[in-house]
N, C-alpha and C. Protein backbone atom coordinates (compact mmCIF):
# COMPACT_ATOMS: atom_id res chain seq x y z
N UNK A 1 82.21 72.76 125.22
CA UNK A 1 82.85 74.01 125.56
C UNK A 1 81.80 75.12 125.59
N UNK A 2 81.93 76.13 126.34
CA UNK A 2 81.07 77.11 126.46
C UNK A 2 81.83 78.65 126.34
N UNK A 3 81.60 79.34 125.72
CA UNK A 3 81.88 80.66 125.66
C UNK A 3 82.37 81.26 127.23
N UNK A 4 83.39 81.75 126.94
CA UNK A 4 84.47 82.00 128.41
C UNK A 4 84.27 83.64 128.56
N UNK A 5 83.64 84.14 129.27
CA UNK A 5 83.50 85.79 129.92
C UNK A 5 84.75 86.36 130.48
N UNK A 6 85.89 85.98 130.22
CA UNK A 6 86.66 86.03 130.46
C UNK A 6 86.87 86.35 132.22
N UNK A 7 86.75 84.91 132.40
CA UNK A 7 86.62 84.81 133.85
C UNK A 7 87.68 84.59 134.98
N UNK A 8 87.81 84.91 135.88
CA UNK A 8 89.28 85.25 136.45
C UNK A 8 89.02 84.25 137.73
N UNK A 9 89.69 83.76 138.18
CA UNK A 9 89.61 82.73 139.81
C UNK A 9 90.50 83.68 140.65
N UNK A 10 90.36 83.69 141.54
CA UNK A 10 90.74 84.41 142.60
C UNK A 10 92.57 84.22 143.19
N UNK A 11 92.53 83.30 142.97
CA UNK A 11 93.85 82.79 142.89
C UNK A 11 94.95 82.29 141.64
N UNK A 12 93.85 82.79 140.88
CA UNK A 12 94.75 82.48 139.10
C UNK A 12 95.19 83.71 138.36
N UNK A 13 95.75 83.30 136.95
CA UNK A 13 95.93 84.76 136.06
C UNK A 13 94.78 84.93 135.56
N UNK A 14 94.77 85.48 134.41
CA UNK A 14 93.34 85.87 133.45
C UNK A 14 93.98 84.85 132.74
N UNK A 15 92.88 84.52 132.17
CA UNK A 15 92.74 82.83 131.19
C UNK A 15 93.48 83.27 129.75
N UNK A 16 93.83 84.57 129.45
CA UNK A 16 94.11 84.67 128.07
C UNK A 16 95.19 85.89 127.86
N UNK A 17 95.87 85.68 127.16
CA UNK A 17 96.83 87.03 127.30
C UNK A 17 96.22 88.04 125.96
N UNK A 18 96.26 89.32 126.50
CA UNK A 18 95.86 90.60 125.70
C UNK A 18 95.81 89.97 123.59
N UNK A 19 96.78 89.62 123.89
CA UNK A 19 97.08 89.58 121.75
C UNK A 19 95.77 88.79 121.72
N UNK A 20 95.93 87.51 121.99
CA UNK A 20 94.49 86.76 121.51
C UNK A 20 93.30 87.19 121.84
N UNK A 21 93.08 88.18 122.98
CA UNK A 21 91.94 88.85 123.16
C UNK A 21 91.92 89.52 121.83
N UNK A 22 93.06 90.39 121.33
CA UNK A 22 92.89 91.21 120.58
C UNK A 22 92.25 90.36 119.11
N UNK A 23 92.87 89.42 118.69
CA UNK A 23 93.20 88.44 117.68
C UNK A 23 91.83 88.38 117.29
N UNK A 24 90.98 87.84 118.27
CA UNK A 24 89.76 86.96 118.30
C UNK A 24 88.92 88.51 118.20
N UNK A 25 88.71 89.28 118.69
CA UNK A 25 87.61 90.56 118.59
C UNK A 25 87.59 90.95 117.11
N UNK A 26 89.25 91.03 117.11
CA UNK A 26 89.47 91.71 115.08
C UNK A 26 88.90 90.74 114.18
N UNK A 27 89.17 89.31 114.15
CA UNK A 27 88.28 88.42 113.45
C UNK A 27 87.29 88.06 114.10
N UNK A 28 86.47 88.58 114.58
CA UNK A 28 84.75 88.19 115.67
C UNK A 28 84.69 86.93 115.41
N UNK A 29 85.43 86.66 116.55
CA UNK A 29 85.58 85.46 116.72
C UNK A 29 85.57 84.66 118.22
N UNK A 30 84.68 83.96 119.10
CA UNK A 30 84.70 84.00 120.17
C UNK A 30 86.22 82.89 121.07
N UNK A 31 86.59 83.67 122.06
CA UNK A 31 87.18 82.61 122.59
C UNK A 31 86.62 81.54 123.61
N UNK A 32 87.07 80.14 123.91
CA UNK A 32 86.74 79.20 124.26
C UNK A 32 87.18 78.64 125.61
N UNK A 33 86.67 78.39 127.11
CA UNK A 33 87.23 78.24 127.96
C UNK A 33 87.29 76.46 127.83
N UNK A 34 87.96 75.44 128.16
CA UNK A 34 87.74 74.04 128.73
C UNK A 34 87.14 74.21 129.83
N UNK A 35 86.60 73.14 130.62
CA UNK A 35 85.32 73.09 131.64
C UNK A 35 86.56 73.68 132.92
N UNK A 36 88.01 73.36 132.36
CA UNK A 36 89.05 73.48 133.48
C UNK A 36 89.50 74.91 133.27
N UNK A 37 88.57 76.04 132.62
CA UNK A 37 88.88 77.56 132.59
C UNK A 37 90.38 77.81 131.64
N UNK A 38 90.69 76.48 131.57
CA UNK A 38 92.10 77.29 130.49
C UNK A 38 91.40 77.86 129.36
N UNK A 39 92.18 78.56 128.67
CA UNK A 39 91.47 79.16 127.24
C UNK A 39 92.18 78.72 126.48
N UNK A 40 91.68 78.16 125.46
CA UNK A 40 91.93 77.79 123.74
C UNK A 40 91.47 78.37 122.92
N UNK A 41 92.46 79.51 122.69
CA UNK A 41 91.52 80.32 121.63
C UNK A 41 91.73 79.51 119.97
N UNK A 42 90.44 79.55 119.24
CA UNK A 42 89.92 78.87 118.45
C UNK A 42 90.64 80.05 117.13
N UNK A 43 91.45 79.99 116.50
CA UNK A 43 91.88 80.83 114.87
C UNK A 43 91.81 80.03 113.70
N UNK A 44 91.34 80.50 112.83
CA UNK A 44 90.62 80.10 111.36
C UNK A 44 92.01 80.39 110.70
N UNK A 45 92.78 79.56 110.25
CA UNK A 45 94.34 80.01 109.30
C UNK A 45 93.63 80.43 108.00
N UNK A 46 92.03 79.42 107.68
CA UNK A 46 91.85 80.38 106.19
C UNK A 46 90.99 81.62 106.63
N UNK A 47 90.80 81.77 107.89
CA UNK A 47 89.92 83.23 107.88
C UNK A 47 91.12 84.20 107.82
N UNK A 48 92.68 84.19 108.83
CA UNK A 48 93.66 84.27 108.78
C UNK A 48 94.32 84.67 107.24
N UNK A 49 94.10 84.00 106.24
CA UNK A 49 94.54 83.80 105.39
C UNK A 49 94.30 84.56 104.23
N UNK A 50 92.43 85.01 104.53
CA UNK A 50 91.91 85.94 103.91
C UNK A 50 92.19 87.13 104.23
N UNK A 51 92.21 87.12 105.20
CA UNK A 51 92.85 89.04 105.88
C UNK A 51 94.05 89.45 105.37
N UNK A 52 95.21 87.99 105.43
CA UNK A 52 96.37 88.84 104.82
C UNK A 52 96.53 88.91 103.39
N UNK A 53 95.87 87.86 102.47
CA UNK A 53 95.47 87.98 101.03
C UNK A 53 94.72 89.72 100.66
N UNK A 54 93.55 90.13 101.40
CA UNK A 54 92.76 91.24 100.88
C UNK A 54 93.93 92.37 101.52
N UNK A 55 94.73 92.35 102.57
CA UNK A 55 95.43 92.99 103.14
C UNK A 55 96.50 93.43 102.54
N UNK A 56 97.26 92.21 101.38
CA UNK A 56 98.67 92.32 100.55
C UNK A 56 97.67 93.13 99.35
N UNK A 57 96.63 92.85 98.51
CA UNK A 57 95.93 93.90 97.86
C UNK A 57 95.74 94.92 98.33
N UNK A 58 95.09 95.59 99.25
CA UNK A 58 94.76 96.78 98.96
C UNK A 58 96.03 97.63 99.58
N UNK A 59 96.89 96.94 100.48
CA UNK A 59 98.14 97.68 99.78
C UNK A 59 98.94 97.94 99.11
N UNK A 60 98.91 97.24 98.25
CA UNK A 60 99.78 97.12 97.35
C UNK A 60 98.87 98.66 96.21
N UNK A 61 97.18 98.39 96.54
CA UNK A 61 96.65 99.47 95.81
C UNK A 61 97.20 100.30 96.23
N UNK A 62 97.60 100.74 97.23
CA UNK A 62 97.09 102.00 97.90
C UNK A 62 99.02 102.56 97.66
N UNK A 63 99.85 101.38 97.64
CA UNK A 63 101.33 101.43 97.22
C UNK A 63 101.56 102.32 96.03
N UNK A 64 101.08 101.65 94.83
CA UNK A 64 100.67 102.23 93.45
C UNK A 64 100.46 103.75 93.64
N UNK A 65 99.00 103.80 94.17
CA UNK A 65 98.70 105.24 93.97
C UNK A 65 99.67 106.01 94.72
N UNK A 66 100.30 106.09 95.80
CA UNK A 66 101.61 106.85 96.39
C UNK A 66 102.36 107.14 95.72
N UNK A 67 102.67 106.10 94.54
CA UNK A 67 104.08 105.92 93.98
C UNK A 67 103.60 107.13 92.57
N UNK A 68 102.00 107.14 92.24
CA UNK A 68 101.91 107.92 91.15
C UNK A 68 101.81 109.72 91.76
N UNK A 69 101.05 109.37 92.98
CA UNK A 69 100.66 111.30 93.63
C UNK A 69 101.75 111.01 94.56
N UNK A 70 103.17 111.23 94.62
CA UNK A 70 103.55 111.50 95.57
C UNK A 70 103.30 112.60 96.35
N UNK A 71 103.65 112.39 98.25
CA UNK A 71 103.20 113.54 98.73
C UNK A 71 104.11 115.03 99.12
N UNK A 72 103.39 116.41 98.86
CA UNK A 72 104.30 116.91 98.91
C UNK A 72 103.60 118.24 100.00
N UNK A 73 104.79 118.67 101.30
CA UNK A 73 103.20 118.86 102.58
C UNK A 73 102.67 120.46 101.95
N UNK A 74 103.46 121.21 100.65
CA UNK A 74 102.40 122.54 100.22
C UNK A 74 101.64 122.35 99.60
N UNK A 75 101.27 120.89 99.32
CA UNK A 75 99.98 120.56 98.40
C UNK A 75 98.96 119.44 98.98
N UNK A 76 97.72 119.74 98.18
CA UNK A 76 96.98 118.75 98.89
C UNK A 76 97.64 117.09 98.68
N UNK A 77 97.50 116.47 99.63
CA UNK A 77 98.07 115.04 99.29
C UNK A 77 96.86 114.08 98.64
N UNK A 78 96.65 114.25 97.91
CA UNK A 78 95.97 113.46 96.86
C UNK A 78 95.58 112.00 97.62
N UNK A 79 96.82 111.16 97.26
CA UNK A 79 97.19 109.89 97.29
C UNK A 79 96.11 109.04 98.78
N UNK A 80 96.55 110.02 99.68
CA UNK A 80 96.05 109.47 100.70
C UNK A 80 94.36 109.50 100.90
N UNK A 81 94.26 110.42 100.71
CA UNK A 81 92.57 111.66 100.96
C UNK A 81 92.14 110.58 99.41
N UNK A 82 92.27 110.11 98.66
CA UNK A 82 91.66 109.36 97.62
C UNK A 82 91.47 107.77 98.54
N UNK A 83 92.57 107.36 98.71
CA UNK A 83 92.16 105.74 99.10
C UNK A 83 91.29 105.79 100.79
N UNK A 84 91.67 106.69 101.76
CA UNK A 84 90.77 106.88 102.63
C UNK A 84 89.19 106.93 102.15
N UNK A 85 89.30 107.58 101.24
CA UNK A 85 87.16 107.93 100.43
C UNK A 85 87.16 107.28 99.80
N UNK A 86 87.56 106.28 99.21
CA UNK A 86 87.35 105.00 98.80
C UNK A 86 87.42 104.00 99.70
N UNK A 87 88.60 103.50 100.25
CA UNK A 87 88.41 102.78 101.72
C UNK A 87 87.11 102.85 102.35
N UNK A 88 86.84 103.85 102.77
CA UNK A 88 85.62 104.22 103.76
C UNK A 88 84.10 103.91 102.78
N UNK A 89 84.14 103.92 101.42
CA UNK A 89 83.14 103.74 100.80
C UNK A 89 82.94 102.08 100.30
N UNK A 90 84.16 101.98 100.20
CA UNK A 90 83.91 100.20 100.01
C UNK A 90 83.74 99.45 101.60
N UNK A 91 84.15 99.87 102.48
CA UNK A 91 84.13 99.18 103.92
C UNK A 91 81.90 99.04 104.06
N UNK A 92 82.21 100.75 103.75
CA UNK A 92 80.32 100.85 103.81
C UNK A 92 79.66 99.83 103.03
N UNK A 93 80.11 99.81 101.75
CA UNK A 93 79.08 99.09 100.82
C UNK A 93 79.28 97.37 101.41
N UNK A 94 81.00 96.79 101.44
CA UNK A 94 81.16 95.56 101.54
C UNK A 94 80.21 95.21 102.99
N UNK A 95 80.41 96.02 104.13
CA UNK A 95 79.52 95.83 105.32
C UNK A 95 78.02 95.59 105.20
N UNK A 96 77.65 96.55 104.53
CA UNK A 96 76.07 96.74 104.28
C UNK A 96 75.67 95.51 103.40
N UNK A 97 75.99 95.41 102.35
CA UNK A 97 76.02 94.22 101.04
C UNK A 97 75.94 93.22 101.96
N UNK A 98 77.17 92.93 102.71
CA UNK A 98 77.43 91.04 103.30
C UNK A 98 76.36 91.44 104.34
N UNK A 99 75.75 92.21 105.38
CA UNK A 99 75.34 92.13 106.17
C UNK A 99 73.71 92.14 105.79
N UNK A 100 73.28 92.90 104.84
CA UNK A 100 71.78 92.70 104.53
C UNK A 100 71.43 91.91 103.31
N UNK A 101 72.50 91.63 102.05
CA UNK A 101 72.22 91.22 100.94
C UNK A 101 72.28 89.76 100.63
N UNK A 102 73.94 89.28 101.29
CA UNK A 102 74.32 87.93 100.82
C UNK A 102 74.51 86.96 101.59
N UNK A 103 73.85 85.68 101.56
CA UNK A 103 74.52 84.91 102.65
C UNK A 103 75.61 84.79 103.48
N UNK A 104 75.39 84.34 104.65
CA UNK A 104 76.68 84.17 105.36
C UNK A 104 77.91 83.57 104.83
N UNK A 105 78.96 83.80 105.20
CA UNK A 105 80.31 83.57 104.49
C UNK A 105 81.49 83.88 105.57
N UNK A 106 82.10 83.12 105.63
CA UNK A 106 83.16 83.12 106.73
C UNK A 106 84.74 83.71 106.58
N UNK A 107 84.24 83.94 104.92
CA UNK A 107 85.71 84.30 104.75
C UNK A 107 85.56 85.96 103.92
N UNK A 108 84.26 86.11 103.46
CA UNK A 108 84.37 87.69 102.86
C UNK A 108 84.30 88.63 103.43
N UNK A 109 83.84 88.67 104.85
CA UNK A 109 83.92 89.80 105.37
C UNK A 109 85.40 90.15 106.06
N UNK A 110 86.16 89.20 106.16
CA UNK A 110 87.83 89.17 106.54
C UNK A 110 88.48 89.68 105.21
N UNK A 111 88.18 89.33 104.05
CA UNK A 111 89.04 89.23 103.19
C UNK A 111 88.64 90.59 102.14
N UNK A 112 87.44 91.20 102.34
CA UNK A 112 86.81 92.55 102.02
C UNK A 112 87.37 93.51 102.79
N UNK A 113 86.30 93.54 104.15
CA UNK A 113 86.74 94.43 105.52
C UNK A 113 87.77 94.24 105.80
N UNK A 114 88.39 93.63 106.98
CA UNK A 114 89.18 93.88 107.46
C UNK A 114 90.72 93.91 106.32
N UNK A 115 90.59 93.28 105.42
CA UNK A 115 92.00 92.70 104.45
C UNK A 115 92.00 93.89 103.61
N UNK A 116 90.77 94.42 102.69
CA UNK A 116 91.45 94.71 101.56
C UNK A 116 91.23 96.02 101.91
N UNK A 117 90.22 96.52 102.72
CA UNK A 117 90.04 98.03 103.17
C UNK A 117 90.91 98.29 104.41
N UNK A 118 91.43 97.49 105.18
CA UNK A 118 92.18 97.57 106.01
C UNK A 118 93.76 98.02 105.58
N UNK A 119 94.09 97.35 104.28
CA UNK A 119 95.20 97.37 103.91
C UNK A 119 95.06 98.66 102.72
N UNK A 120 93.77 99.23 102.06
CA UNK A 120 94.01 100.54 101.33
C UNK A 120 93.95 101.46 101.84
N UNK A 121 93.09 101.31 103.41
CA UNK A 121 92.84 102.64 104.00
C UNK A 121 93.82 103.49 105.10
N UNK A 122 94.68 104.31 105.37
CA UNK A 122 95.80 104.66 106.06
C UNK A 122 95.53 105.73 107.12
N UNK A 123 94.84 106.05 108.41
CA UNK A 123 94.81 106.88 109.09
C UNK A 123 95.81 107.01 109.34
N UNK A 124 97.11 106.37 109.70
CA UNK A 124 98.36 106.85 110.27
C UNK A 124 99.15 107.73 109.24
N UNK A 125 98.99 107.35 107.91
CA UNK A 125 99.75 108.31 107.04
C UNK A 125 99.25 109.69 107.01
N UNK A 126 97.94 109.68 107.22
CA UNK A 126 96.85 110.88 107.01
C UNK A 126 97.23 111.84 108.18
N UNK A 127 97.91 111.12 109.24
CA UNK A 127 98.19 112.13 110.83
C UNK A 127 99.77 112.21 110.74
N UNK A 128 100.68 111.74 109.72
CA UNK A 128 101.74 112.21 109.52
C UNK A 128 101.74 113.44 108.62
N UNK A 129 100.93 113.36 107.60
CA UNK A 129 100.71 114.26 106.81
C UNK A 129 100.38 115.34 107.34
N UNK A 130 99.39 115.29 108.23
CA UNK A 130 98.86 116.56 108.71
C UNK A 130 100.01 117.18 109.61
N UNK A 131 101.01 116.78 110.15
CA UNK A 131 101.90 117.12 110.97
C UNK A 131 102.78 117.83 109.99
N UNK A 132 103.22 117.06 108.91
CA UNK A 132 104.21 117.89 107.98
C UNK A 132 103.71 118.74 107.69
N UNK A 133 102.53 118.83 106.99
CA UNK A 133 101.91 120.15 106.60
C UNK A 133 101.62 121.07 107.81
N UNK A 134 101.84 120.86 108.95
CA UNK A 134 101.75 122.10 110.33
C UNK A 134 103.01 122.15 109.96
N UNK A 135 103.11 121.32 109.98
CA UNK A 135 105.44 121.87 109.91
C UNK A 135 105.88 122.95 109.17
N UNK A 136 104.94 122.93 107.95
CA UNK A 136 105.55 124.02 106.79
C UNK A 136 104.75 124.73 106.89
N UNK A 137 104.12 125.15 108.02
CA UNK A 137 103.27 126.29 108.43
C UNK A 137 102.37 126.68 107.23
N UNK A 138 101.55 125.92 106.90
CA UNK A 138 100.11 125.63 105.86
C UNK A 138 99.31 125.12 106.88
N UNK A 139 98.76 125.45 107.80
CA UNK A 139 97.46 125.81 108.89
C UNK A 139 96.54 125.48 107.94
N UNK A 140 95.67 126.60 106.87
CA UNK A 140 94.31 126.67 106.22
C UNK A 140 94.58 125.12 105.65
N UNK A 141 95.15 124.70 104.71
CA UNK A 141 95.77 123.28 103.92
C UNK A 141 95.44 122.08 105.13
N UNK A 142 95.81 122.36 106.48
CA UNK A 142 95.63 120.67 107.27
C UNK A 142 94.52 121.13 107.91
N UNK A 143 93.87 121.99 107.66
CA UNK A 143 92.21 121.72 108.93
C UNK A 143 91.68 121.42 107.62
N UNK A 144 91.93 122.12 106.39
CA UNK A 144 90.75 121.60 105.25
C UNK A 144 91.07 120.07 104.98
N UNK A 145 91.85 119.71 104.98
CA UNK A 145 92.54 118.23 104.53
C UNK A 145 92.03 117.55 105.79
N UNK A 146 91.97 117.78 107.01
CA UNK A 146 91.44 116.94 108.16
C UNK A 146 89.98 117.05 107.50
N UNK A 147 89.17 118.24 107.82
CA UNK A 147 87.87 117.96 107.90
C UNK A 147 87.33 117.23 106.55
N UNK A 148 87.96 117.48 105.56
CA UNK A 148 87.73 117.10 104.30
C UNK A 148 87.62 115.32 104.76
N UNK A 149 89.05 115.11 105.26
CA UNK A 149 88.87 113.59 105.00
C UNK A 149 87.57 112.91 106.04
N UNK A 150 87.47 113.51 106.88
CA UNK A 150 86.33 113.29 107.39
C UNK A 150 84.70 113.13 107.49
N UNK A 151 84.64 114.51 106.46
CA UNK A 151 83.46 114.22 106.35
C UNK A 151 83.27 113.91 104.91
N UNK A 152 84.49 113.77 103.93
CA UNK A 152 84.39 112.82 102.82
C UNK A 152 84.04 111.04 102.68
N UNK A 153 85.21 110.86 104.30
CA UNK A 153 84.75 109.42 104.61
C UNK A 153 83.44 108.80 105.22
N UNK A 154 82.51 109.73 105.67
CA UNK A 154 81.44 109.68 106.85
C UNK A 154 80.62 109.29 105.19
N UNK A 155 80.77 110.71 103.93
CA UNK A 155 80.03 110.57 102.71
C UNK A 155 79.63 109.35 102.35
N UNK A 156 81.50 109.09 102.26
CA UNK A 156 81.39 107.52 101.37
C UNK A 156 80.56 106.30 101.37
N UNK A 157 80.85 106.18 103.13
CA UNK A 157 79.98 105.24 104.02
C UNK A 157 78.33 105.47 103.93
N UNK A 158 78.01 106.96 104.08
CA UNK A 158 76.52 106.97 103.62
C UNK A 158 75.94 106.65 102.22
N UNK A 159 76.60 107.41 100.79
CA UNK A 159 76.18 106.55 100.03
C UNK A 159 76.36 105.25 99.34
N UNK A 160 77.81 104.45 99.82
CA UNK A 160 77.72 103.04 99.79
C UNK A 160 76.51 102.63 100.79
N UNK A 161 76.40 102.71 101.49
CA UNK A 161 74.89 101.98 102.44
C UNK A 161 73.53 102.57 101.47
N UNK A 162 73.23 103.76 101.33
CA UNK A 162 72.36 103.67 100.40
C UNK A 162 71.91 103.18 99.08
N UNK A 163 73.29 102.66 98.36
CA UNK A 163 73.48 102.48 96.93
C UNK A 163 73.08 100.87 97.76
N UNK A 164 73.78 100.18 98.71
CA UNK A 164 73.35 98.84 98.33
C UNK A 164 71.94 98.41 99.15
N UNK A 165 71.14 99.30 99.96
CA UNK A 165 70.07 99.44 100.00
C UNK A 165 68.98 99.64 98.95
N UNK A 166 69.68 99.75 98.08
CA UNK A 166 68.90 100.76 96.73
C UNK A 166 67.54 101.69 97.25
N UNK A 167 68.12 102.67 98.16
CA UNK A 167 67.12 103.90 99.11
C UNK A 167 67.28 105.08 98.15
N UNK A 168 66.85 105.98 98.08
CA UNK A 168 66.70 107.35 97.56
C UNK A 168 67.79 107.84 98.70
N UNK A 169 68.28 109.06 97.74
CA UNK A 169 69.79 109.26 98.77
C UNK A 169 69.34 110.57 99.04
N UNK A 170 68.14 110.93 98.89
CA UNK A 170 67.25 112.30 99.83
C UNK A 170 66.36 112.24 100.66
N UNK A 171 66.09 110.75 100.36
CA UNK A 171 64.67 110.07 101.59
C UNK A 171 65.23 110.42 102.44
């Protein structure tokens, strides 16, 4: 089998429908044409398996902390703006770590990245939030809470990559 470019015949469909395109990119994972252009896309149930394992953790973290800061839109929302800068700081370190430090492994970067930071970290709650808080007309409260989470998360990611570089974080 040879790696499929996702190649189209002139008289056929596309060899693969959108989800498994999607499927296979989220776990980097290549799909596979037969010499006869059908596609078989190739899924790992334990790579699979790890995503939704690190995935049922870190929501379930990220559950917890909601349940202790609930959100309320005249105040800063804690809950969220915490597991986002953490999210974003463990994604950095687990990326950087598996990618320069530790051998290859087929199942930690699914079950780190995509599972357990995937499942603590919430942009969609973070753009509901910001909507309620326009709602109750607190303007100054959602640009500081946007930019905050932003360039808190950009932080995180820089000094997790430096910490597992072990670099000077002024070099």
């Amino acid at each position: 089998m040879t790696p499929c470019a996702f190649r189209r015949r002139a008289t056929s469909r596309p060899p693969c429908s959108l989800v498994w395109a999607s499927v296979s990119l989220a776990i980097g994972r290549r799909l596979y044409c037969t010499p006869s252009d059908a596609l078989t896309p190739h899924i790992d149930t334990r790579e699979l398996a790890a995503i939704f394992a690190g995935g049922f953790l870190g929501a379930v973290a990220r559950g917890a902390l909601d349940n202790a800061l609930p959100f309320h839109p005249d105040a800063w929302p804690w809950s969220t703006f915490i597991v986002n800068v953490v999210g974003a700081f463990l994604l950095g370190y687990f990326a950087t770590r598996l990618q320069e430090r530790l051998p290859l492994s087929a199942y930690r970067r699914p079950f780190l990245g995509t599972g357990i930071c995937g499942g603590l970290t919430t942009f969609s709650t973070m753009q509901l939030q910001l909507l309620r808080i326009v709602d109750a007309h607190h303007y100054p409260l959602a640009i500081a809470y946007a930019a905050a989470s932003v360039v808190a998360g950009f932080a995180g990611v820089f000094l997790a990559t430096k910490l597992v570089r072990r670099a000077p974080l002024l070099a």
